[in-house]
C-alpha atoms as a PDB file:
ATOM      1  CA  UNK A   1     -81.468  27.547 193.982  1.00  0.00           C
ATOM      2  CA  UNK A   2     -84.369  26.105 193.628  1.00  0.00           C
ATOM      3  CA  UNK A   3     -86.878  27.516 191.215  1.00  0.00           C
ATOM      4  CA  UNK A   4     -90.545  27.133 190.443  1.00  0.00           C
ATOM      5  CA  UNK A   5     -93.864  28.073 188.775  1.00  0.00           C
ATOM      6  CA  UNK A   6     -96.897  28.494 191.326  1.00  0.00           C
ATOM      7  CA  UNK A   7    -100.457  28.894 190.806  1.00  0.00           C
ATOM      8  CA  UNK A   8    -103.744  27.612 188.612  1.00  0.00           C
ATOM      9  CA  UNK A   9    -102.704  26.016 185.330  1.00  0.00           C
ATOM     10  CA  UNK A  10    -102.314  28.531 182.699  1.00  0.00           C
ATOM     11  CA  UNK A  11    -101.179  31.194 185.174  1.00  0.00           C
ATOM     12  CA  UNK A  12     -98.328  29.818 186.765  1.00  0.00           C
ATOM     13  CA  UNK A  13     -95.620  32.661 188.318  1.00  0.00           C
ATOM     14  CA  UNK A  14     -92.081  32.213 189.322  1.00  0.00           C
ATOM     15  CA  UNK A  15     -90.823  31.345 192.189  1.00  0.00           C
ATOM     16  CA  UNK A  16     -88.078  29.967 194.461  1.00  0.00           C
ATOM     17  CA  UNK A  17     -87.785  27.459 197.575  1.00  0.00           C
ATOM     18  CA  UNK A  18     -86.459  29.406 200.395  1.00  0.00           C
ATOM     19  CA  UNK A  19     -84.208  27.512 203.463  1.00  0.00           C
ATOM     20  CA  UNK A  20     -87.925  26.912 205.195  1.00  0.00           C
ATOM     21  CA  UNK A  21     -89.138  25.127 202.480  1.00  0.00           C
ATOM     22  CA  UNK A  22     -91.545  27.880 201.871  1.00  0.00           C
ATOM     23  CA  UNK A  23     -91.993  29.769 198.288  1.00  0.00           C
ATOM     24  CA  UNK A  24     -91.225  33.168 197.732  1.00  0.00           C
ATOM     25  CA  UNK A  25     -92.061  35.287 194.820  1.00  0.00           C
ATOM     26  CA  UNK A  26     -90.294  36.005 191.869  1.00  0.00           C
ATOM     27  CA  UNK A  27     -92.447  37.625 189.536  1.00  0.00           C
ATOM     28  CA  UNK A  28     -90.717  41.416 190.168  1.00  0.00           C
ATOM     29  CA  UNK A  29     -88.114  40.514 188.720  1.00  0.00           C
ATOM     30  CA  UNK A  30     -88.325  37.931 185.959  1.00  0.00           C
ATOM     31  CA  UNK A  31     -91.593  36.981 183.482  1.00  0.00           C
ATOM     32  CA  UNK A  32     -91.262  33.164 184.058  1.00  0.00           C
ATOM     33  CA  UNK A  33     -88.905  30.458 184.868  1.00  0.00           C
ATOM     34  CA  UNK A  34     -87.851  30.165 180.989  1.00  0.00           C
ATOM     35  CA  UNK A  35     -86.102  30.876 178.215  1.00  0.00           C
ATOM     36  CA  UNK A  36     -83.402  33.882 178.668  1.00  0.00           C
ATOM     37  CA  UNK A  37     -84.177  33.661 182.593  1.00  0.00           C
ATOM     38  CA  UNK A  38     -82.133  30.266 182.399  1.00  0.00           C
ATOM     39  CA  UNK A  39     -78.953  31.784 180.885  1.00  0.00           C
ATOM     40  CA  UNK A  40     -75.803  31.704 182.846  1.00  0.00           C
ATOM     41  CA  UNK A  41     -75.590  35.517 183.824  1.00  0.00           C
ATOM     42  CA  UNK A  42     -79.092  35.469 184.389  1.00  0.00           C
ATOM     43  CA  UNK A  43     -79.423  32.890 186.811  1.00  0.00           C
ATOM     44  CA  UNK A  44     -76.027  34.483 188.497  1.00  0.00           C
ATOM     45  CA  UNK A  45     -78.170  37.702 189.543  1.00  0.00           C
ATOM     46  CA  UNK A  46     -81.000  35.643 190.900  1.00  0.00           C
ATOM     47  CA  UNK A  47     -78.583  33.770 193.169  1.00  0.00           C
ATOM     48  CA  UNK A  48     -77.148  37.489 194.171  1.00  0.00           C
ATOM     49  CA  UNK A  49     -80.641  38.267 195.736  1.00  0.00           C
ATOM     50  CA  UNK A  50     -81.516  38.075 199.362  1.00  0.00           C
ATOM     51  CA  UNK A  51     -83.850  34.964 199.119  1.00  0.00           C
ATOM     52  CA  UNK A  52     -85.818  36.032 202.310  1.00  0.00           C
ATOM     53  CA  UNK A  53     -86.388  39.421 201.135  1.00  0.00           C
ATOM     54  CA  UNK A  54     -89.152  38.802 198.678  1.00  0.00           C
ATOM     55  CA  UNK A  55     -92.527  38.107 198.644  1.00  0.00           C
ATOM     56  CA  UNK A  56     -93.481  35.104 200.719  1.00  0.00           C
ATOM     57  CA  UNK A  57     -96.176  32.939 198.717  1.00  0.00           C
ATOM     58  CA  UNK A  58     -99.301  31.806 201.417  1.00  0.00           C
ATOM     59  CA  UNK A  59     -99.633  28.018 201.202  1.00  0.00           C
ATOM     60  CA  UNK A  60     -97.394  24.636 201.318  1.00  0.00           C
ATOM     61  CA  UNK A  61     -96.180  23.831 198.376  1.00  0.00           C
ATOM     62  CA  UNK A  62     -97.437  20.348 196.793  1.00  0.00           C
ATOM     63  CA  UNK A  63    -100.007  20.590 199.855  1.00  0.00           C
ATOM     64  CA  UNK A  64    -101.827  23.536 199.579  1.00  0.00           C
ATOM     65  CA  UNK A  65    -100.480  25.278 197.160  1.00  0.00           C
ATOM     66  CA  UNK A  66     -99.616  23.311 193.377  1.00  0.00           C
ATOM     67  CA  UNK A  67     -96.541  23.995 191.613  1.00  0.00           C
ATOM     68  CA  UNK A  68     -96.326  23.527 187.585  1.00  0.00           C
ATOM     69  CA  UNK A  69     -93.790  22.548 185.824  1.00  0.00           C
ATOM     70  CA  UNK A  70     -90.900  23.867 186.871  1.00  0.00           C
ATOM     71  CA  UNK A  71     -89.692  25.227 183.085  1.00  0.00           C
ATOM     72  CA  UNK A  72     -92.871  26.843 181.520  1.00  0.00           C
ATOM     73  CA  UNK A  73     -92.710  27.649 177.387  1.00  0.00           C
ATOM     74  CA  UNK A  74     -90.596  24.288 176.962  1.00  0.00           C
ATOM     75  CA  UNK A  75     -88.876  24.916 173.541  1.00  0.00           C
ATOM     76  CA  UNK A  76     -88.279  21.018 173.065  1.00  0.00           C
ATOM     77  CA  UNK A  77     -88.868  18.323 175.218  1.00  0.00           C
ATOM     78  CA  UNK A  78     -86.200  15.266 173.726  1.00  0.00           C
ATOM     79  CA  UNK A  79     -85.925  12.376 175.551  1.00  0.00           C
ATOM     80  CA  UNK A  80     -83.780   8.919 175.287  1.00  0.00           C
ATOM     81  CA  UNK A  81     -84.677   5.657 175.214  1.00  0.00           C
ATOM     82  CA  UNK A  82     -82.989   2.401 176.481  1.00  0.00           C
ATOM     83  CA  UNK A  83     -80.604   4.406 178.224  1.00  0.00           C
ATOM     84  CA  UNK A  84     -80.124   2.123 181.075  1.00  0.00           C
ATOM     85  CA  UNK A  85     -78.650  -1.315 180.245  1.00  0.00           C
ATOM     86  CA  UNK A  86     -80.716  -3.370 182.729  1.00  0.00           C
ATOM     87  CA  UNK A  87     -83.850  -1.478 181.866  1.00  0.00           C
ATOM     88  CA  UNK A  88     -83.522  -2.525 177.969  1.00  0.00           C
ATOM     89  CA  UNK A  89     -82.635  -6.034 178.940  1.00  0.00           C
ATOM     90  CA  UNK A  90     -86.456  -6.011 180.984  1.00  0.00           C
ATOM     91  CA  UNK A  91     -87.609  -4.458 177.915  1.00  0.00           C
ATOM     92  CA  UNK A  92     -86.257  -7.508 175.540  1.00  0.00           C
ATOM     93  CA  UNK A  93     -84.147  -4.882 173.665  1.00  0.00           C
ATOM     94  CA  UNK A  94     -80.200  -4.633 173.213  1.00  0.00           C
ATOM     95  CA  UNK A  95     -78.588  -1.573 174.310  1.00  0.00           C
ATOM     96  CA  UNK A  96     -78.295   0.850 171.554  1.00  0.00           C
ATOM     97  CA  UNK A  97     -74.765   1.703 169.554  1.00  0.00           C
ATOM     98  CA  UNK A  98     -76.253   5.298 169.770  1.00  0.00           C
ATOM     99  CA  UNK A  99     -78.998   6.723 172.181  1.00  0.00           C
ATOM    100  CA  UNK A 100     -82.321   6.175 170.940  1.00  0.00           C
ATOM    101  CA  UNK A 101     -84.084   9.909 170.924  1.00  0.00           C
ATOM    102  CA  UNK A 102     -87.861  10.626 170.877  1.00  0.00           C
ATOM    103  CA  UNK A 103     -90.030  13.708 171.167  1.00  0.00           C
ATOM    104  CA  UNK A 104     -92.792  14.381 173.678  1.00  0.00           C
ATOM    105  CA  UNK A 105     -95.318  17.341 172.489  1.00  0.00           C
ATOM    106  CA  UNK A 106     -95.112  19.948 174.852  1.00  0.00           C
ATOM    107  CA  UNK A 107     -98.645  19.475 175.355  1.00  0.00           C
ATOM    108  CA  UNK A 108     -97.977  16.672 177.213  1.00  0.00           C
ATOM    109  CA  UNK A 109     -96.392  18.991 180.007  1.00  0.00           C
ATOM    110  CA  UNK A 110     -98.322  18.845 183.554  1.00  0.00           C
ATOM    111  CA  UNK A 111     -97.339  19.945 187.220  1.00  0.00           C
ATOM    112  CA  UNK A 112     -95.392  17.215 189.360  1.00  0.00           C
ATOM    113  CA  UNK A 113     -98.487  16.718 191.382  1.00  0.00           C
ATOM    114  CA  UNK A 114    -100.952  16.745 188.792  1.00  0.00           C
ATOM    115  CA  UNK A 115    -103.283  14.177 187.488  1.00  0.00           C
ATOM    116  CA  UNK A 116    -102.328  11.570 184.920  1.00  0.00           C
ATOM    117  CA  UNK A 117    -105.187  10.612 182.390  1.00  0.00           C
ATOM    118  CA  UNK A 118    -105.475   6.951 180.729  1.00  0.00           C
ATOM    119  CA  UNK A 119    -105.816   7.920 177.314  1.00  0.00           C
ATOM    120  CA  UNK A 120    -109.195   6.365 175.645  1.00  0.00           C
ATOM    121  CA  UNK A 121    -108.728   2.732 175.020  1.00  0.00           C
ATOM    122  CA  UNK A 122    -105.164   2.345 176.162  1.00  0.00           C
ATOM    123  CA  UNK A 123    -104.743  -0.952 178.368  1.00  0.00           C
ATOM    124  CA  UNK A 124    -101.077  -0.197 178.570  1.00  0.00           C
ATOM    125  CA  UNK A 125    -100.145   3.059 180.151  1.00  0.00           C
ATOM    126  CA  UNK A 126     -97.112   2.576 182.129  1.00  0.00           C
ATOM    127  CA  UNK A 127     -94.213   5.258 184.369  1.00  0.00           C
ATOM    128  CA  UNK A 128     -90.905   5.676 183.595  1.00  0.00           C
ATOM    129  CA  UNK A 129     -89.045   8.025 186.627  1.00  0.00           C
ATOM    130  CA  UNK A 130     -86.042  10.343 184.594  1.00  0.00           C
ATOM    131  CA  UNK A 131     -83.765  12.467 185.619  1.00  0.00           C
ATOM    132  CA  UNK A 132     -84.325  15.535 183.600  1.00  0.00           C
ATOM    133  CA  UNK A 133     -81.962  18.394 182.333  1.00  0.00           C
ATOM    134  CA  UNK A 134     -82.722  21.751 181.792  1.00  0.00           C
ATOM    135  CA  UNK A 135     -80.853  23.598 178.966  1.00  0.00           C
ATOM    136  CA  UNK A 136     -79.402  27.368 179.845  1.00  0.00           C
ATOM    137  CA  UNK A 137     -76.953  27.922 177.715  1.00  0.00           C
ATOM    138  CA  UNK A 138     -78.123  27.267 173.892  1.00  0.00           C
ATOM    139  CA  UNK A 139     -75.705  25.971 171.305  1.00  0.00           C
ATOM    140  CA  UNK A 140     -74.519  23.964 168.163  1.00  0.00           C
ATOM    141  CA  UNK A 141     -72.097  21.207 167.979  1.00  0.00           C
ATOM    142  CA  UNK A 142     -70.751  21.492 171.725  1.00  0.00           C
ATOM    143  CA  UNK A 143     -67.981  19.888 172.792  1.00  0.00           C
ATOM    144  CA  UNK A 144     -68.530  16.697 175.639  1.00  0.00           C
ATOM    145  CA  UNK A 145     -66.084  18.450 177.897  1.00  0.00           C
ATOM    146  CA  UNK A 146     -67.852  21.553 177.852  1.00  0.00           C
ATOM    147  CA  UNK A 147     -71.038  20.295 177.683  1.00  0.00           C
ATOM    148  CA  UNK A 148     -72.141  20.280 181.493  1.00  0.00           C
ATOM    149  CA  UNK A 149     -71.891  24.207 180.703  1.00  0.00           C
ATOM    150  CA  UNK A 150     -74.608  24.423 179.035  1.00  0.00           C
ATOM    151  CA  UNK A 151     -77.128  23.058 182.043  1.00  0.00           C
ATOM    152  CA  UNK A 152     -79.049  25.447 183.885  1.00  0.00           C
ATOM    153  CA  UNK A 153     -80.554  22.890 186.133  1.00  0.00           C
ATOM    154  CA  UNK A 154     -81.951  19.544 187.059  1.00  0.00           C
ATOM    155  CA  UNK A 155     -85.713  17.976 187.875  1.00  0.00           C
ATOM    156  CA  UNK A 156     -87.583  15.129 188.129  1.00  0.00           C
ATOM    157  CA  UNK A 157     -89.824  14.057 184.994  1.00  0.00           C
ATOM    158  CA  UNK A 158     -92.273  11.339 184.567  1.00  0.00           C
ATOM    159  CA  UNK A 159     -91.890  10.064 181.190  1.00  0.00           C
ATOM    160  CA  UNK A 160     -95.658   8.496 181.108  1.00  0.00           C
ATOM    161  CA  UNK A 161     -95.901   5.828 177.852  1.00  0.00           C
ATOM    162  CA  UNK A 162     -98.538   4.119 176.515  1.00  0.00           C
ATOM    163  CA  UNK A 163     -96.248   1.114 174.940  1.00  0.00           C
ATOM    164  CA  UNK A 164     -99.309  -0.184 172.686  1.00  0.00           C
ATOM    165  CA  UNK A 165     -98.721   2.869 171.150  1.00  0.00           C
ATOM    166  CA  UNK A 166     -95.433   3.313 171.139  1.00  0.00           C
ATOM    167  CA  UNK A 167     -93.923   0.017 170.511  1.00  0.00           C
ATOM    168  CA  UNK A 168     -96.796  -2.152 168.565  1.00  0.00           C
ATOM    169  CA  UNK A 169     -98.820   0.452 165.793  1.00  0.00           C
ATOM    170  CA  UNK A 170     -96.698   1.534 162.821  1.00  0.00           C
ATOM    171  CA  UNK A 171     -94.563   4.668 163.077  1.00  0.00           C
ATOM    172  CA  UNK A 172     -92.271   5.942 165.585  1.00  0.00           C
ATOM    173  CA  UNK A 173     -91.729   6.302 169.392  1.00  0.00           C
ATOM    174  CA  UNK A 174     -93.665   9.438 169.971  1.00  0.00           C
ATOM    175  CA  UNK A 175     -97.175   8.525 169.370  1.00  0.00           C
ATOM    176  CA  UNK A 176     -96.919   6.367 172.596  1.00  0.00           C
ATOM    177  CA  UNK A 177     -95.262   9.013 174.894  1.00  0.00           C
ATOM    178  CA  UNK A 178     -96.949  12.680 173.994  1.00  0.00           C
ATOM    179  CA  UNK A 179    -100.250  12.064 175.344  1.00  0.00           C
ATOM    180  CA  UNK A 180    -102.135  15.061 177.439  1.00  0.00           C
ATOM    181  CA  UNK A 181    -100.649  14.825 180.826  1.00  0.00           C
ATOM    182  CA  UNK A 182     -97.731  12.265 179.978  1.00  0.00           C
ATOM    183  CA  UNK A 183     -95.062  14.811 180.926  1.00  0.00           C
ATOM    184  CA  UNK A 184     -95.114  15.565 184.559  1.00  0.00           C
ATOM    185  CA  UNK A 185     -92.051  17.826 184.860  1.00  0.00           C
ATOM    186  CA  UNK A 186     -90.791  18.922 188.677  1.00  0.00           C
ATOM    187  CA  UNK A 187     -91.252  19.995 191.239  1.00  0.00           C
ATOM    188  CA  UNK A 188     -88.533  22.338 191.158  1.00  0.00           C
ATOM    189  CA  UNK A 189     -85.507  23.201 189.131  1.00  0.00           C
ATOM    190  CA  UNK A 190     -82.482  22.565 190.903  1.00  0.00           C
ATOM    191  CA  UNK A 191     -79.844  24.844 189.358  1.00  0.00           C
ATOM    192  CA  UNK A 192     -76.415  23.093 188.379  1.00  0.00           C
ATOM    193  CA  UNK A 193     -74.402  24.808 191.116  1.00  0.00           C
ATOM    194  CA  UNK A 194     -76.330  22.459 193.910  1.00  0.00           C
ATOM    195  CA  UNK A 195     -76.162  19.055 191.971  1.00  0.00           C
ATOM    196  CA  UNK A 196     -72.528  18.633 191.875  1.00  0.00           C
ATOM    197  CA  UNK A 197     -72.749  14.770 189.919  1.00  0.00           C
ATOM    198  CA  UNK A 198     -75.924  14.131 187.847  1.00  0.00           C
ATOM    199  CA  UNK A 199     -74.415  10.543 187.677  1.00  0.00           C
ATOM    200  CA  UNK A 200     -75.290   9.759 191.062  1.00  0.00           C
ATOM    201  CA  UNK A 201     -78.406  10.355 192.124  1.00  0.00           C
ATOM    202  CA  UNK A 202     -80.711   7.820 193.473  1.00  0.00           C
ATOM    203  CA  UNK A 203     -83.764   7.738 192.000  1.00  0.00           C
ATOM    204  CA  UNK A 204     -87.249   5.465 193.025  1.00  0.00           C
ATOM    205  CA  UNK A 205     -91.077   4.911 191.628  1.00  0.00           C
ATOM    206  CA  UNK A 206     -93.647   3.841 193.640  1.00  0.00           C
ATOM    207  CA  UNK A 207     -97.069   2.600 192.033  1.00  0.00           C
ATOM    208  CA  UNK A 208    -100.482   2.558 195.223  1.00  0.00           C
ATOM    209  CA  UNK A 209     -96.990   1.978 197.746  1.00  0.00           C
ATOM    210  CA  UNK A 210     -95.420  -0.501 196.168  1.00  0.00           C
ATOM    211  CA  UNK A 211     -91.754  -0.156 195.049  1.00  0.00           C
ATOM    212  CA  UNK A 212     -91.104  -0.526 191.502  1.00  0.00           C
ATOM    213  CA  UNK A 213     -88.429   1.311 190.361  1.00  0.00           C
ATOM    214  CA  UNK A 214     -85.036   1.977 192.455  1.00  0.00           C
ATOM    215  CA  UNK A 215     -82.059   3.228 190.613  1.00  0.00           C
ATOM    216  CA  UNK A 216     -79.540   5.612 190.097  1.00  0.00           C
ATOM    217  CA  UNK A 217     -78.219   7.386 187.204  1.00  0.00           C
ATOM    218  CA  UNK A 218     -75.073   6.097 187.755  1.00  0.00           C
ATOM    219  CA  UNK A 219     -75.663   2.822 185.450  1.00  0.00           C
ATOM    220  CA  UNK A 220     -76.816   5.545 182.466  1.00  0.00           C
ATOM    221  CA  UNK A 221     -75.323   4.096 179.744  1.00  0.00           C
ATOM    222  CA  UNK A 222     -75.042   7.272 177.922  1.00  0.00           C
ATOM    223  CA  UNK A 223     -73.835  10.066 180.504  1.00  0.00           C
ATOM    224  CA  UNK A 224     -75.471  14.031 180.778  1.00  0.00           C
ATOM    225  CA  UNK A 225     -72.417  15.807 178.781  1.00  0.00           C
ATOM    226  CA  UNK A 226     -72.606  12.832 176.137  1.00  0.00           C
ATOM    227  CA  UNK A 227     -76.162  13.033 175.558  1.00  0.00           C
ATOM    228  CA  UNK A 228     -75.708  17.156 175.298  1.00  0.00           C
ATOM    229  CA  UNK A 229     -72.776  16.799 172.836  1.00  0.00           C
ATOM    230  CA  UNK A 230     -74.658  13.999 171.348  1.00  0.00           C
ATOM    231  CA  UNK A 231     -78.056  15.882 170.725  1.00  0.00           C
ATOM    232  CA  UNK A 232     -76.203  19.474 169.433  1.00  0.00           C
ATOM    233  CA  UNK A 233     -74.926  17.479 166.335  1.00  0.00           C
ATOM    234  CA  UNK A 234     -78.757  16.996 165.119  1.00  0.00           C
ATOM    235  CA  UNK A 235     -80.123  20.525 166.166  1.00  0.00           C
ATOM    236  CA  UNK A 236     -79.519  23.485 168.068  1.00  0.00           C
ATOM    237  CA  UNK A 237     -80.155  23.632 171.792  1.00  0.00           C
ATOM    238  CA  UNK A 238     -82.189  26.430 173.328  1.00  0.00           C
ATOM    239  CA  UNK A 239     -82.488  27.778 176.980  1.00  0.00           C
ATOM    240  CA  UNK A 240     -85.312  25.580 178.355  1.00  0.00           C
ATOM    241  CA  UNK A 241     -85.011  23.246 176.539  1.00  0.00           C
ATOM    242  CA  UNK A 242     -85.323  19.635 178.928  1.00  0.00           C
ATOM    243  CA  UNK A 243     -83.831  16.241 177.713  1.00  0.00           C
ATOM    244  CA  UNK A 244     -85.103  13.396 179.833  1.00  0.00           C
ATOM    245  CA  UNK A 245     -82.534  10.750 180.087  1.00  0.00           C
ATOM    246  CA  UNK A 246     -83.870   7.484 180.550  1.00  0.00           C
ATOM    247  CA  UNK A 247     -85.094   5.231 183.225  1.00  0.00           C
ATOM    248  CA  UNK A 248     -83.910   2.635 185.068  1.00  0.00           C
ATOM    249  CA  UNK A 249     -85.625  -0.855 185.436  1.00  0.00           C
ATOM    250  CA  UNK A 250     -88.830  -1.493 187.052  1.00  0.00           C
ATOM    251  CA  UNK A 251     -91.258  -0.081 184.104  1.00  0.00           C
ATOM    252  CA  UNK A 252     -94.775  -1.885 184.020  1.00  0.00           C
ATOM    253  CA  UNK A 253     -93.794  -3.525 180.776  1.00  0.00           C
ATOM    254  CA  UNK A 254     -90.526  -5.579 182.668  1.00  0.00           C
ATOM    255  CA  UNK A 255     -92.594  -7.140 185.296  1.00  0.00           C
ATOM    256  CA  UNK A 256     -93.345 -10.605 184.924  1.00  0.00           C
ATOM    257  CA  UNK A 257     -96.225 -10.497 183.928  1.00  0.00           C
ATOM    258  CA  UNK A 258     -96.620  -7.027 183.017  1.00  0.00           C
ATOM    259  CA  UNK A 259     -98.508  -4.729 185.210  1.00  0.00           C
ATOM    260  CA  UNK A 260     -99.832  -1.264 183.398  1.00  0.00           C
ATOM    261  CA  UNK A 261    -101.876   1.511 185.442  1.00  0.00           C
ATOM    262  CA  UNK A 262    -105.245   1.860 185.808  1.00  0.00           C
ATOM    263  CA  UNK A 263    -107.809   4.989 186.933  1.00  0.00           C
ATOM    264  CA  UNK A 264    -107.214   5.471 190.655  1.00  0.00           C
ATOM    265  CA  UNK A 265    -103.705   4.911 191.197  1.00  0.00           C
ATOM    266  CA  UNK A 266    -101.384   7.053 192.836  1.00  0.00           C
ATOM    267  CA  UNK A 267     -97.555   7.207 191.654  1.00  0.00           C
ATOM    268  CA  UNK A 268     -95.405   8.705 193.486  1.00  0.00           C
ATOM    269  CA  UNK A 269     -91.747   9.130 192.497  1.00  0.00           C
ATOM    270  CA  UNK A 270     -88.674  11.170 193.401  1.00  0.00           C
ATOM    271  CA  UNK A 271     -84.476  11.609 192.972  1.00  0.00           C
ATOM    272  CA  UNK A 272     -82.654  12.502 195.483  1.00  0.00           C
ATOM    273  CA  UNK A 273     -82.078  15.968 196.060  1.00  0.00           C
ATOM    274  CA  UNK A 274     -84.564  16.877 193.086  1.00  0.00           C
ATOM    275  CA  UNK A 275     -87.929  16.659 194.793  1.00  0.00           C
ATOM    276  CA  UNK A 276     -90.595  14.432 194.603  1.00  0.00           C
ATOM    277  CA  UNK A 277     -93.820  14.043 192.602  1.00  0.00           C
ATOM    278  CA  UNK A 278     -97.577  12.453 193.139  1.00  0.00           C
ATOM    279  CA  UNK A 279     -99.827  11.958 190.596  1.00  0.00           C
ATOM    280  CA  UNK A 280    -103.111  10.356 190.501  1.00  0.00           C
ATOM    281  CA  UNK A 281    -104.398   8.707 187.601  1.00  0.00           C
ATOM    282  CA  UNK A 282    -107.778   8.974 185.983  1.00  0.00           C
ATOM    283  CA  UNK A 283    -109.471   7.989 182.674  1.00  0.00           C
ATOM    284  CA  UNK A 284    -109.349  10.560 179.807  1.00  0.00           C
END
């Protein structure tokens, strides 16, 4: 399945892609794509349902009609750093002994398609494309080989940095990547049942057309059931809860010289059988 939040910001319903690409409605039969919605049984009655016997939704999605994020009341959003060797080595950084975790605020959560803002005074905004899990079971301590268990899903997530921020003014990580709108999360959640290796999926980021990021998560350093095993040692995991998992190279920062974004620039970005996203940037 494929499942999504529709509508204005701040009233988002659920949803789900049907086979025509078109959304139908959800919100009969379930609050919101989050939380207890995302546990195993849970999701196993929504896939019982007869997709084209709900509500159809009026519009195109990402045309006419804007999706959200695809997990609304995001519990945690954790995300890991230098998680692709070749993207630390553009980055001037060794691969850590341990995956590097950060925190963006939730309030940094957007809609795949909408806009990015250039915080005030920041000449070094840059894009990061991530593959991005979605928690459904919750848990303590799990186990690697039972960690994929845990996943209700998979999207696409922008993690938008500011690396003046984040890299050169005292303190940690976080100040650099929870800025309003740095969190584009989407456009759907594609439940674990239909992505059947998370360590293979090509992923790309274009900046105004121009290719700057093409990867695939299969040179993560540190792999999906690690980083969940990994993560549950330092605090409980909750359903919706998203990790995003690192980026590969091609980040503003490792071109030579660097190039950051500016008001007025699209980005578009997708992985493959996630979904795509388009943002457009403007000045905060």
């Amino acid at each position: 399945m494929k499942l999504l939040r529709y509508g204005n910001p701040g009233q988002e319903k659920p949803g789900v892609l049907d086979s025509q690409g078109r959304v139908r409605d959800l919100s009969d039969l379930i609050p919101d794509i989050s939380g207890a919605v995302l546990l195993p049984h849970s999701l196993e009655r929504l896939r019982a349902i007869d997709i084209n016997s709900l509500p159809l939704v009026p519009g195109t999605p990402q045309k006419d009609l804007r999706l959200g994020a695809c997990v609304g009341k995001i519990g945690k959003f954790i995300c890991i750093g230098l998680n692709y060797a070749d993207h630390a080595a553009e980055s001037g950084l060794q691969v850590p002994p341990e995956p590097v975790v950060f925190n963006k605020w939730t309030s940094a959560v957007v809609g795949p398609d909408d806009k990015v803002e250039i915080p005030r005074g920041s000449l070094k905004t840059d894009w990061e494309v991530e593959l991005g899990v979605v928690i459904g079971k919750g848990g303590r301590y799990i186990e690697e080989a039972a960690a994929l268990s845990h996943v209700a899903g998979y999207c696409v997530v922008n993690d938008v940095s500011e690396r003046e921020y984040q890299l050169e003014r005292a303190g940690t990580w976080d100040k650099g990547k929870g800025c309003d709108t740095f969190g584009p999360t989407g456009p759907w959640l594609v439940t674990a049942d239909e992505v059947p290796d998370s360590n293979a999926l090509k992923m790309w980021l274009d900046v105004d057309g121009k290719r700057y990021q093409n990867g695939s998560t299969s040179t993560m350093v540190y792999k999906v059931p690690f980083l969940i095993s990994y993560l549950s040692r330092f605090m409980s995991l909750q359903p919706g809860d998203v990790i995003s998992t690192g980026t590969p190279p091609g980040v503003g920062m490792g071109q030579k010289p660097p190039v950051y974004l500016r008001a007025g620039q699209v980005i578009h970005l997708g992985i493959d059988g996630l979904g795509t996203q388009t943002q457009t940037t403007i000045q905060a």
